[in-house]
Protein backbone atom coordinates (compact mmCIF):
# COMPACT_ATOMS: atom_id res chain seq x y z
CA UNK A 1 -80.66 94.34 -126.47
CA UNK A 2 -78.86 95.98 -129.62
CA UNK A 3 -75.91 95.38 -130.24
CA UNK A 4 -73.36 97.24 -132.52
CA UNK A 5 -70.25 95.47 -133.56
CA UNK A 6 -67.27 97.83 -134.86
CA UNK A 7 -64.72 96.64 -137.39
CA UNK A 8 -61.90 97.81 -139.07
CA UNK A 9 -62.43 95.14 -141.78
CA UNK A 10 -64.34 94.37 -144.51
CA UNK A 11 -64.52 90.92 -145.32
CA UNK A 12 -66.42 90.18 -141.61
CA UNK A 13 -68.78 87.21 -142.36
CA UNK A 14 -72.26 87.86 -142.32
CA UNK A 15 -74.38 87.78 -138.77
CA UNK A 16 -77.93 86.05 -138.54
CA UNK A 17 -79.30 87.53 -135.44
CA UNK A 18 -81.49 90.75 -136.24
CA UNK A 19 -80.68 92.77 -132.96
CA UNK A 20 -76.57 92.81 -134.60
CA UNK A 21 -75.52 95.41 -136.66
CA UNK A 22 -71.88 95.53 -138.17
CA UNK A 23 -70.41 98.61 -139.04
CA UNK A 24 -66.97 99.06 -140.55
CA UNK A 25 -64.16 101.29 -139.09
CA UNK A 26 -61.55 102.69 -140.29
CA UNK A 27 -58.01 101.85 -138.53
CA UNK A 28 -55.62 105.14 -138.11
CA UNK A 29 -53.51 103.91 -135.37
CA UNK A 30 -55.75 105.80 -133.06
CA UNK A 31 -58.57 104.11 -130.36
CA UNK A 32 -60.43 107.52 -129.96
CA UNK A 33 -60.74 108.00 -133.35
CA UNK A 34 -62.33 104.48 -134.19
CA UNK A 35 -64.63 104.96 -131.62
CA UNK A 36 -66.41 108.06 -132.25
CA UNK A 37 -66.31 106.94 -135.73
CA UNK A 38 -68.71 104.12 -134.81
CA UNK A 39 -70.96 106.20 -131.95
CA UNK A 40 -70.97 108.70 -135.02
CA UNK A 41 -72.47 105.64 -137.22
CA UNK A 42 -75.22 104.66 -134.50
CA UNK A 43 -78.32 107.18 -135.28
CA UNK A 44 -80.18 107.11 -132.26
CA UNK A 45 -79.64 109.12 -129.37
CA UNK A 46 -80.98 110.11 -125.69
CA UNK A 47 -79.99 106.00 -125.58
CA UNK A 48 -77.49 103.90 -123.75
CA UNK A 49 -74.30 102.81 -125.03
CA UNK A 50 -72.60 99.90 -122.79
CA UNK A 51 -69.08 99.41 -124.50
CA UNK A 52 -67.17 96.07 -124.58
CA UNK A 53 -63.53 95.22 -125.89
CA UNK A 54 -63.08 92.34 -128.49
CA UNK A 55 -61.40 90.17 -124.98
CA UNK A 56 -63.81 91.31 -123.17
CA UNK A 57 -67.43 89.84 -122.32
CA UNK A 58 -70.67 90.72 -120.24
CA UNK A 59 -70.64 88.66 -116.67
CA UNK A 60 -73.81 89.67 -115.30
CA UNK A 61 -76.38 92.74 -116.41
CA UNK A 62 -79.61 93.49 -114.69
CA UNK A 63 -82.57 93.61 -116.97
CA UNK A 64 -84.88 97.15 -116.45
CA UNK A 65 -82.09 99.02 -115.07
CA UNK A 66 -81.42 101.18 -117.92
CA UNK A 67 -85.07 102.72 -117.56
CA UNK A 68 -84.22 104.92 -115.07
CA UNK A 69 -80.59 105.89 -115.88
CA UNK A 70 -80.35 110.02 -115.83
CA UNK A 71 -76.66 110.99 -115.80
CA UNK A 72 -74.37 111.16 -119.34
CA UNK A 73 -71.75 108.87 -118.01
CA UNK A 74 -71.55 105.91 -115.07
CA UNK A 75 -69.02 103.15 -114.25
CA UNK A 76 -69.19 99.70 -114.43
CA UNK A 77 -67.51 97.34 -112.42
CA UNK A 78 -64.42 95.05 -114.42
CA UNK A 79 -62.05 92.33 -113.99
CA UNK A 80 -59.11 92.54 -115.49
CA UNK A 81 -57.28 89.90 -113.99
CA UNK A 82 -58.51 86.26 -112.01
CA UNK A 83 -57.24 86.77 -108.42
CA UNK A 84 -57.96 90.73 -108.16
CA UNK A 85 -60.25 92.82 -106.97
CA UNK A 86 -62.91 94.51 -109.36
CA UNK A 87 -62.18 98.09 -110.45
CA UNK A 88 -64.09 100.68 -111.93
CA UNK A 89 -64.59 101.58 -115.20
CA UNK A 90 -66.11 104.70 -117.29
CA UNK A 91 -67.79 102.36 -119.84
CA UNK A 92 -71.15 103.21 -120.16
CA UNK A 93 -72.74 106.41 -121.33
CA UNK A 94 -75.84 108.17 -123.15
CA UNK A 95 -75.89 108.37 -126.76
CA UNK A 96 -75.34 112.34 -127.68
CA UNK A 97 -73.31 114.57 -128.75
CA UNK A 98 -71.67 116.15 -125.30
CA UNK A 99 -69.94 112.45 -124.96
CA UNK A 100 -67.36 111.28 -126.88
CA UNK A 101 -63.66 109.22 -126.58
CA UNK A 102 -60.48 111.20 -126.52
CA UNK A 103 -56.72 109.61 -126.77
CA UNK A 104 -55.07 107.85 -129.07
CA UNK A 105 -53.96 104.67 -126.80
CA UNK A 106 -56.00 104.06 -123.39
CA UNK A 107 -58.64 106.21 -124.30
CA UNK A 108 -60.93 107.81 -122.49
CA UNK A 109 -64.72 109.16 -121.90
CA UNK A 110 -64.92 112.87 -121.30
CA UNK A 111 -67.84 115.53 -121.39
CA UNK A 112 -68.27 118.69 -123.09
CA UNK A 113 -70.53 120.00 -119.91
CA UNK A 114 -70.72 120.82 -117.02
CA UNK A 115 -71.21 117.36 -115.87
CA UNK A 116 -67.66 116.83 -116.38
CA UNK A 117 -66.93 117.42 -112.89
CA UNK A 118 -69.16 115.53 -111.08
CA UNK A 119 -67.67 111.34 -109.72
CA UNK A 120 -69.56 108.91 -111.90
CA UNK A 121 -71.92 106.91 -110.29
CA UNK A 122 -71.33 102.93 -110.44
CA UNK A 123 -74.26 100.54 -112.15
CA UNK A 124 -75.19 98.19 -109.48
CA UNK A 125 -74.96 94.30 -110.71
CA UNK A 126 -72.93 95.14 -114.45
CA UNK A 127 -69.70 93.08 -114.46
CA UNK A 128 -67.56 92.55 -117.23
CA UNK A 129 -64.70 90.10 -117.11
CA UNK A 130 -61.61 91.36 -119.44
CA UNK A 131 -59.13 88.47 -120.58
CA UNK A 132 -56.78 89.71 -122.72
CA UNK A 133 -54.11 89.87 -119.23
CA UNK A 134 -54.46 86.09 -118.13
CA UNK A 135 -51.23 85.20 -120.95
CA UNK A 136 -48.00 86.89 -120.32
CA UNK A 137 -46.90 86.62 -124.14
CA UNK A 138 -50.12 88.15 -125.35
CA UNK A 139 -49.70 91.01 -122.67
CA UNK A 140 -46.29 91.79 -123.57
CA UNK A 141 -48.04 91.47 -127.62
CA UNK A 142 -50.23 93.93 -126.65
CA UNK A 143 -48.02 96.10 -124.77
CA UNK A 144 -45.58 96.24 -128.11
CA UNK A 145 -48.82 97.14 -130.72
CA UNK A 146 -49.13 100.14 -127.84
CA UNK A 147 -45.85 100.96 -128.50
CA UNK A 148 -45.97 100.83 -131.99
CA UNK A 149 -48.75 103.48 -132.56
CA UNK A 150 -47.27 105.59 -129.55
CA UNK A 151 -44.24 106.24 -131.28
CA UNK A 152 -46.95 107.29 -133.73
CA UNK A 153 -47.94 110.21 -132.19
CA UNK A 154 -46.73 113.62 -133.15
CA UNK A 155 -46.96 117.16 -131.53
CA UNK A 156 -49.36 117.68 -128.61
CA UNK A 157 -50.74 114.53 -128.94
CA UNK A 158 -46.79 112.78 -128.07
CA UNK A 159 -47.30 113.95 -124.47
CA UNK A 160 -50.82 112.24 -123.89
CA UNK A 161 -51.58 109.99 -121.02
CA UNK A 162 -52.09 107.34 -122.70
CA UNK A 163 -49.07 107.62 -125.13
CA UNK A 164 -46.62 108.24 -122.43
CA UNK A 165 -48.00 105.72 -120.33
CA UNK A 166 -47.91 103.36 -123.06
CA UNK A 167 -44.17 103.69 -123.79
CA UNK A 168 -43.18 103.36 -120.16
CA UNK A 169 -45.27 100.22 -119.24
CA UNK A 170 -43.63 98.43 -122.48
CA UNK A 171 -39.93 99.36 -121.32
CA UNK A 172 -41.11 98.59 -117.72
CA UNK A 173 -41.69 94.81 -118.90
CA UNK A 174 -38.79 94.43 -120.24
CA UNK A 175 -36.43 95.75 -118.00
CA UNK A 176 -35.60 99.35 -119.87
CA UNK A 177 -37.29 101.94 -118.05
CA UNK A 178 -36.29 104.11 -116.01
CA UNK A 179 -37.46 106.62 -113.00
CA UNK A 180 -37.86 109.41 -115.57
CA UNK A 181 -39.56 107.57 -117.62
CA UNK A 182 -42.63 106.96 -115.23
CA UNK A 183 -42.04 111.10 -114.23
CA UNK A 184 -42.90 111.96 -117.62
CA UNK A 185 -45.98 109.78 -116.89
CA UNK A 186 -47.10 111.19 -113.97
CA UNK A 187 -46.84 114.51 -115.38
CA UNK A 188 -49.19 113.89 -118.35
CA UNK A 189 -51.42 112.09 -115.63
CA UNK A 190 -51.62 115.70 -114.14
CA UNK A 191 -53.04 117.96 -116.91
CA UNK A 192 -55.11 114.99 -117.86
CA UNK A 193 -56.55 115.21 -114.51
CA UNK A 194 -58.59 118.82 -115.90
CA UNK A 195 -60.27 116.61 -118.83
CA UNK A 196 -61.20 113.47 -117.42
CA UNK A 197 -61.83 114.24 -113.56
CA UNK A 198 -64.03 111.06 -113.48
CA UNK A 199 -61.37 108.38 -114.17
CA UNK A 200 -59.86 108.23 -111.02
CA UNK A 201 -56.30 109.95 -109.93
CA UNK A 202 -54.13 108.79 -113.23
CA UNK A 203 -50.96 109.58 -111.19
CA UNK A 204 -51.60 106.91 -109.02
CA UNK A 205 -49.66 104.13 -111.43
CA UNK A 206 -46.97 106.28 -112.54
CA UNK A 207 -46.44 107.61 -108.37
CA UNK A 208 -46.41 103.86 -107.39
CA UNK A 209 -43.56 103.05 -110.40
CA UNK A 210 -41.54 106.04 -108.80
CA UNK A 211 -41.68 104.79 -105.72
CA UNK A 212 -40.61 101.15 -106.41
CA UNK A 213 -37.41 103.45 -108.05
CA UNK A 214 -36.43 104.88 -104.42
CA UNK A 215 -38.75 108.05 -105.79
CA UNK A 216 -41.28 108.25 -102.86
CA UNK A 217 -42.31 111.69 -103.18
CA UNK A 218 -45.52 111.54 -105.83
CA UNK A 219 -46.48 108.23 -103.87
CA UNK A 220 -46.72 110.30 -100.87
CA UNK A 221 -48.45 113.12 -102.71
CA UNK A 222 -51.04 110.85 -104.60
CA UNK A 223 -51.78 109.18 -101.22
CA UNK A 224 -52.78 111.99 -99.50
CA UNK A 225 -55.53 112.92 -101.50
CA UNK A 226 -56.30 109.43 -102.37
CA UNK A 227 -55.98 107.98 -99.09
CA UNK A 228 -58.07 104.13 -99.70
CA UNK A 229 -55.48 103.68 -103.06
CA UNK A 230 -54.36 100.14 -101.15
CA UNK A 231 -52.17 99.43 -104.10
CA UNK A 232 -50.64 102.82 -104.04
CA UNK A 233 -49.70 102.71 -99.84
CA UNK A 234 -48.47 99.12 -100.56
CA UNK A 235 -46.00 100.40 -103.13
CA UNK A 236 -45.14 103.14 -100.82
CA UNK A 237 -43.86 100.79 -98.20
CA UNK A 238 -41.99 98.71 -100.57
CA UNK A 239 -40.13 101.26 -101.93
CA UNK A 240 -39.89 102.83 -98.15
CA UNK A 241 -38.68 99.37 -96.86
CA UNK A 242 -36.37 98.83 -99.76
CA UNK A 243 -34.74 102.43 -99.22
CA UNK A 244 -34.20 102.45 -95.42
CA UNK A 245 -34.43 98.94 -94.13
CA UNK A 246 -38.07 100.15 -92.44
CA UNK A 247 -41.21 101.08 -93.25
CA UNK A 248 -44.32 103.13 -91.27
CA UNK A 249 -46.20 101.32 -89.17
CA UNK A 250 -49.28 103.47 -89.49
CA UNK A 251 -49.39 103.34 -92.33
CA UNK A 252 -49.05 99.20 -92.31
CA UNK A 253 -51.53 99.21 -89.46
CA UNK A 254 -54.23 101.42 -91.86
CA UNK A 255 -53.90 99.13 -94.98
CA UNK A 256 -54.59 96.09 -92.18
CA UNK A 257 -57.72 97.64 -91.19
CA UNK A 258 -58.69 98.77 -94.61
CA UNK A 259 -58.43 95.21 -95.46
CA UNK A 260 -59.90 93.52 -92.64
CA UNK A 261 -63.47 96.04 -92.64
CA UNK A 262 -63.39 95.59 -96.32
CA UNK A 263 -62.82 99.38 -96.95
CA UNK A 264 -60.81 100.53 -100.39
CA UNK A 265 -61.77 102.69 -103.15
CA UNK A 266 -62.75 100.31 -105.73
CA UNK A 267 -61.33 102.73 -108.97
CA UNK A 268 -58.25 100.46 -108.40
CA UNK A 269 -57.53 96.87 -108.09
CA UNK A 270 -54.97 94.81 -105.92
CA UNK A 271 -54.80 90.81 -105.30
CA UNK A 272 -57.39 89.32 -103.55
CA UNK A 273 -54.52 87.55 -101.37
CA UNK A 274 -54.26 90.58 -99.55
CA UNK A 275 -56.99 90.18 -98.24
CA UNK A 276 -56.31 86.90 -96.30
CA UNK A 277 -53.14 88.84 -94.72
CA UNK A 278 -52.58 89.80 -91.29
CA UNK A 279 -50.51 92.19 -90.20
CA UNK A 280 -47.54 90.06 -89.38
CA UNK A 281 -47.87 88.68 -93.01
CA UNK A 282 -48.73 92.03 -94.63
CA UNK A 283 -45.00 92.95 -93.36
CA UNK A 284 -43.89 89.86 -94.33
CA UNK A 285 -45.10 90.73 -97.99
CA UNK A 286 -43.62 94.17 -98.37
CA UNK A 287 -40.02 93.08 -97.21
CA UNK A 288 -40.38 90.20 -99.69
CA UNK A 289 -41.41 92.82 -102.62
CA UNK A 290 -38.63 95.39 -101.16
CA UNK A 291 -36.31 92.24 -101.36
CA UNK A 292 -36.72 91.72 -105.12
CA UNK A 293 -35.65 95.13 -106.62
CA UNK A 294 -32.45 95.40 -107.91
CA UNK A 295 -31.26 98.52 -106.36
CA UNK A 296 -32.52 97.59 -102.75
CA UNK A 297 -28.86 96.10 -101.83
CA UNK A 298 -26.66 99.03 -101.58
CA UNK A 299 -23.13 98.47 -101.62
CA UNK A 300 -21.01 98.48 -98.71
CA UNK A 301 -18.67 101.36 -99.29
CA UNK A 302 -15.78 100.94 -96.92
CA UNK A 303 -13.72 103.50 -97.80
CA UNK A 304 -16.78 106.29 -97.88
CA UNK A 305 -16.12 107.40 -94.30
CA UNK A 306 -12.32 108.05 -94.33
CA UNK A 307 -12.91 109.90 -98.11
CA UNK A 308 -15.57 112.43 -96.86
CA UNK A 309 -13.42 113.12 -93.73
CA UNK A 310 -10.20 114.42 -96.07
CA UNK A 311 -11.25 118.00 -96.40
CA UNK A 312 -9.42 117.98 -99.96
CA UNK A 313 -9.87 115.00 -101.69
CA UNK A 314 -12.14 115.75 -104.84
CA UNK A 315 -14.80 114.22 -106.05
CA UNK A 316 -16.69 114.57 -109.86
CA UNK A 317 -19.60 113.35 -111.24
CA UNK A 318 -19.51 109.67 -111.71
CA UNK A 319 -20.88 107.38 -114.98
CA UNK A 320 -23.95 108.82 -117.22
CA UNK A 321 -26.66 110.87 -115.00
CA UNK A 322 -30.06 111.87 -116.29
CA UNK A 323 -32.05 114.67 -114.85
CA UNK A 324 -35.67 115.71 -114.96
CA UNK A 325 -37.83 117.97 -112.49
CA UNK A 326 -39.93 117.30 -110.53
CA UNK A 327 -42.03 120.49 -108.86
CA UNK A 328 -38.91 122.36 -107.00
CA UNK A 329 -36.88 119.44 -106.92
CA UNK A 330 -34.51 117.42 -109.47
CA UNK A 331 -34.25 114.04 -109.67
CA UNK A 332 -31.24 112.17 -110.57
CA UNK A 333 -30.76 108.86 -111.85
CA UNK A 334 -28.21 106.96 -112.09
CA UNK A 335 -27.90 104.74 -115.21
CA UNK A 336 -24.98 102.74 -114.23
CA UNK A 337 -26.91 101.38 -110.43
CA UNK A 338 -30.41 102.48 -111.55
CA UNK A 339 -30.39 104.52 -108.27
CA UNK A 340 -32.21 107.62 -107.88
CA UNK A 341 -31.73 110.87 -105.54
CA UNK A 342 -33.96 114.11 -105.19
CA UNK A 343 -31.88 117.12 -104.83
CA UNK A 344 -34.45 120.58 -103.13
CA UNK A 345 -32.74 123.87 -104.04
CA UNK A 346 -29.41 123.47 -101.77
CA UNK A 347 -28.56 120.47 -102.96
CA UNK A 348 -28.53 121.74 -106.57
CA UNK A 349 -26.25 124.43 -106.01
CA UNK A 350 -24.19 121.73 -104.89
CA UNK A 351 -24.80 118.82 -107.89
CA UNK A 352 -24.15 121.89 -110.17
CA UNK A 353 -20.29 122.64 -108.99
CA UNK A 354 -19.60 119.02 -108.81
CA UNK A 355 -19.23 119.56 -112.67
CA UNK A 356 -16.05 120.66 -112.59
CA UNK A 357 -15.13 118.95 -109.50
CA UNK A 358 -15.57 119.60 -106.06
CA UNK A 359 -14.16 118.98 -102.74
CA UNK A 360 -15.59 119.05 -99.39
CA UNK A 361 -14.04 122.28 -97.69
CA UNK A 362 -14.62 124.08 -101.56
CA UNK A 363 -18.12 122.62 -101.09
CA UNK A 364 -18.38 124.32 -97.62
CA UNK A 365 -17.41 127.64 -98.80
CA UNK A 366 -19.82 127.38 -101.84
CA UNK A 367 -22.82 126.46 -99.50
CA UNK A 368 -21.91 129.08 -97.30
CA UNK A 369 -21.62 131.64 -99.56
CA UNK A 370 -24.59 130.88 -101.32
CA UNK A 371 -27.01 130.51 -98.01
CA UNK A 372 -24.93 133.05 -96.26
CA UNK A 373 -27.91 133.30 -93.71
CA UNK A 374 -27.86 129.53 -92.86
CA UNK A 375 -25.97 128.78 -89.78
CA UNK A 376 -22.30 127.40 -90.63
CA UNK A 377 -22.75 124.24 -88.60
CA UNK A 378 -25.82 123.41 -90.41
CA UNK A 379 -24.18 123.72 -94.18
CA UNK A 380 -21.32 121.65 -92.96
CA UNK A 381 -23.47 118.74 -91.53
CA UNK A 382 -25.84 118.84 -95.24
CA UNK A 383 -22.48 118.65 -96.92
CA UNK A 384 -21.65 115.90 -94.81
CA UNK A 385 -25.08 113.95 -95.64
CA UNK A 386 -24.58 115.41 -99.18
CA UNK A 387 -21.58 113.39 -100.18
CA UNK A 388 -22.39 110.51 -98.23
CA UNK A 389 -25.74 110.37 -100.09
CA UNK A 390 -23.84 110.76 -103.58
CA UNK A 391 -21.35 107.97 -102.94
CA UNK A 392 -23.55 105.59 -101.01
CA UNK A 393 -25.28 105.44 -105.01
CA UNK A 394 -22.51 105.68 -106.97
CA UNK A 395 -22.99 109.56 -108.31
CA UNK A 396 -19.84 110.73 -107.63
CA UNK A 397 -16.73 109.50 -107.67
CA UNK A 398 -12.96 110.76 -106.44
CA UNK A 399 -9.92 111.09 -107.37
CA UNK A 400 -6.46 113.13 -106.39
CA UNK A 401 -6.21 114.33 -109.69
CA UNK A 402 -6.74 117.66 -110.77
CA UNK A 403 -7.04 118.69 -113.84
């Protein structure tokens, strides 16, 4: 087997073995880049290419298999982590000029043809185990060099997948990101989805962030069309759990099954643990997970009951609120309890007068005005939910003065 070592040095020691070449790369803060630059350096074509990280090595490979490979790209089955499942992987692909790397962090295969479109098959009995996860200091090293050439990027390339993704995983570890963070993420995801249709649903990790931020929405979304995601419905009843206290029993009842018969689309990777659960201890598991985020306990508003009932006590805007959109909705969070709330078109109206203050029977006559063909009753009880929602997690607060 050849094999074709790229670095971005030039003092590498010299290599006996005559199927080793050594070609030198140059570094521009870019992974796409360096890649091509190396395919670019190997002459042949109509050939092969199986691609391996520095942390990464070749568990087991089938001799005579490559003879009768036909399609331009096909997956290979990785571990990223001891104790998970294996995932998929776009890693190998023929030599020519319709394939090639794109992104500048996390990046990826795509075609030029109309092959681009078509799922990748899998190469039966190609493992390769990936290390560079098993230490949590060199993870959080590596996750800081992402950083570093994401902030990098300039113009179109600032909202790529992989940049985006990059930035929120690093402020994910340590403690700094937020829900619109991982929205930003999952919107990228999306119009990658049109170039590389063969990597799986990228949405998947930013939907099951949102959803351990109270933001179930994409998690729903992403499920639905990728309904054996396991890690993706698991996240979607911790956040669930965490948000109400409960979670759907279908849906833990059709992760049980999917476990027990072995059935889950292998493009993404969970604990093998899960496997060993029943359902008793899958529930177990979720309310533990629910347990441990920091805006799961809600705080017991005593007075919230006896405010919204005073038809004229007013209420404002409380601490620092960011804002970002999400299809017809807008999603606020809160940065003083990290809490987050999706507001559909009604609820806007009524997040936009709360500006300059608002109080419940003003808010009535606002709704009503606005939806004049909504049935009075059924503004008043929204209103009623409305501010109950907003004080529950700490948007708004109230006061008697008016300014």
């Amino acid at each position: 087997m050849k094999v074709h070592l790229g670095v971005t040095v030039d003092d590498t020691p010299p290599f006996s073995d005559q199927n080793l070449t050594v070609y030198t790369v140059p570094w521009t803060n870019h992974f796409a880049n360096a890649r091509n630059n190396l395919l670019g350096q190997i002459v042949s074509k109509n050939r092969y290419v199986l691609w391996l990280d520095s942390d990464e090595f070749l568990f087991s490979f089938p001799t005579g298999q490559h003879k009768s490979l036909k399609d331009p790209i096909y997956g290979v089955q990785i571990v990223v982590q001891d104790g998970q499942t294996t995932s998929v992987r776009s890693s190998c692909h023929r030599r020519s000029d319709e394939v090639s790397f794109s992104g500048r962090i996390h990046e990826r295969l795509h075609l030029s043809s109309a092959h681009a479109e078509a799922r990748v098959s899998v190469l039966s009995g190609v493992v390769i185990f990936h290390s560079g996860y098993e230490d949590a200091d060199h993870t959080h090293a590596k996750e800081l060099r992402n950083l570093k050439i994401a902030e990098t990027a300039i113009g179109e390339d600032s909202d790529d997948w992989g940049v985006v993704v990059s930035k929120a995983r690093y402020y994910t570890s340590i403690g700094k990101a937020t829900a619109l963070d991982w929205i930003k993420v999952y919107k990228a995801a999306e119009k990658s989805a049109t170039k590389f249709p063969n990597a799986g649903d990228r949405r998947w990790e930013s939907a099951a962030a949102l959803a351990h931020c109270g933001f179930l929405k994409p998690a729903e979304i992403v499920a639905a069309s990728e309904p054996l995601n396991i890690p993706l419905h698991m996240s979607l009843l911790v956040g669930s759990f965490a948000l109400s206290g409960a979670y759907c029993l279908d849906r833990i009842a059709f992760v049980a099954r999917c476990l027990e018969n072995r059935i889950w689309d292998d493009r993404y990777a969970f604990p093998l643990a899960w496997l060993q659960f029943s359902d008793a201890e899958l529930a177990d598991y979720v309310i533990e997970q629910a347990e441990e985020l920091p805006w799961a306990k809600v705080s017991d508003h005593k007075k919230q009951k006896d405010e919204i009932m005073d038809q004229n006590t007013v209420f404002f805007r409380a601490g620092e609120i960011l804002s970002e959109t999400f299809e017809d909705d807008l999603v606020l969070l809160s940065r003083d309890t990290n809490r987050v709330l999706t507001l559909n078109e009604t609820a806007q109206v009524f997040w936009d007068a709360l500006e300059f203050g608002l109080s419940k029977a003003e808010a009535c006559d606002l709704m009503k005005e606005a939806f004049e063909n909504q049935p009075p009753s059924k503004i008043e009880a929204e209103i009623e939910a409305l501010f109950a929602a907003f004080l529950e997690h700490g948007f708004i607060r109230n006061t008697s003065d008016r300014v």
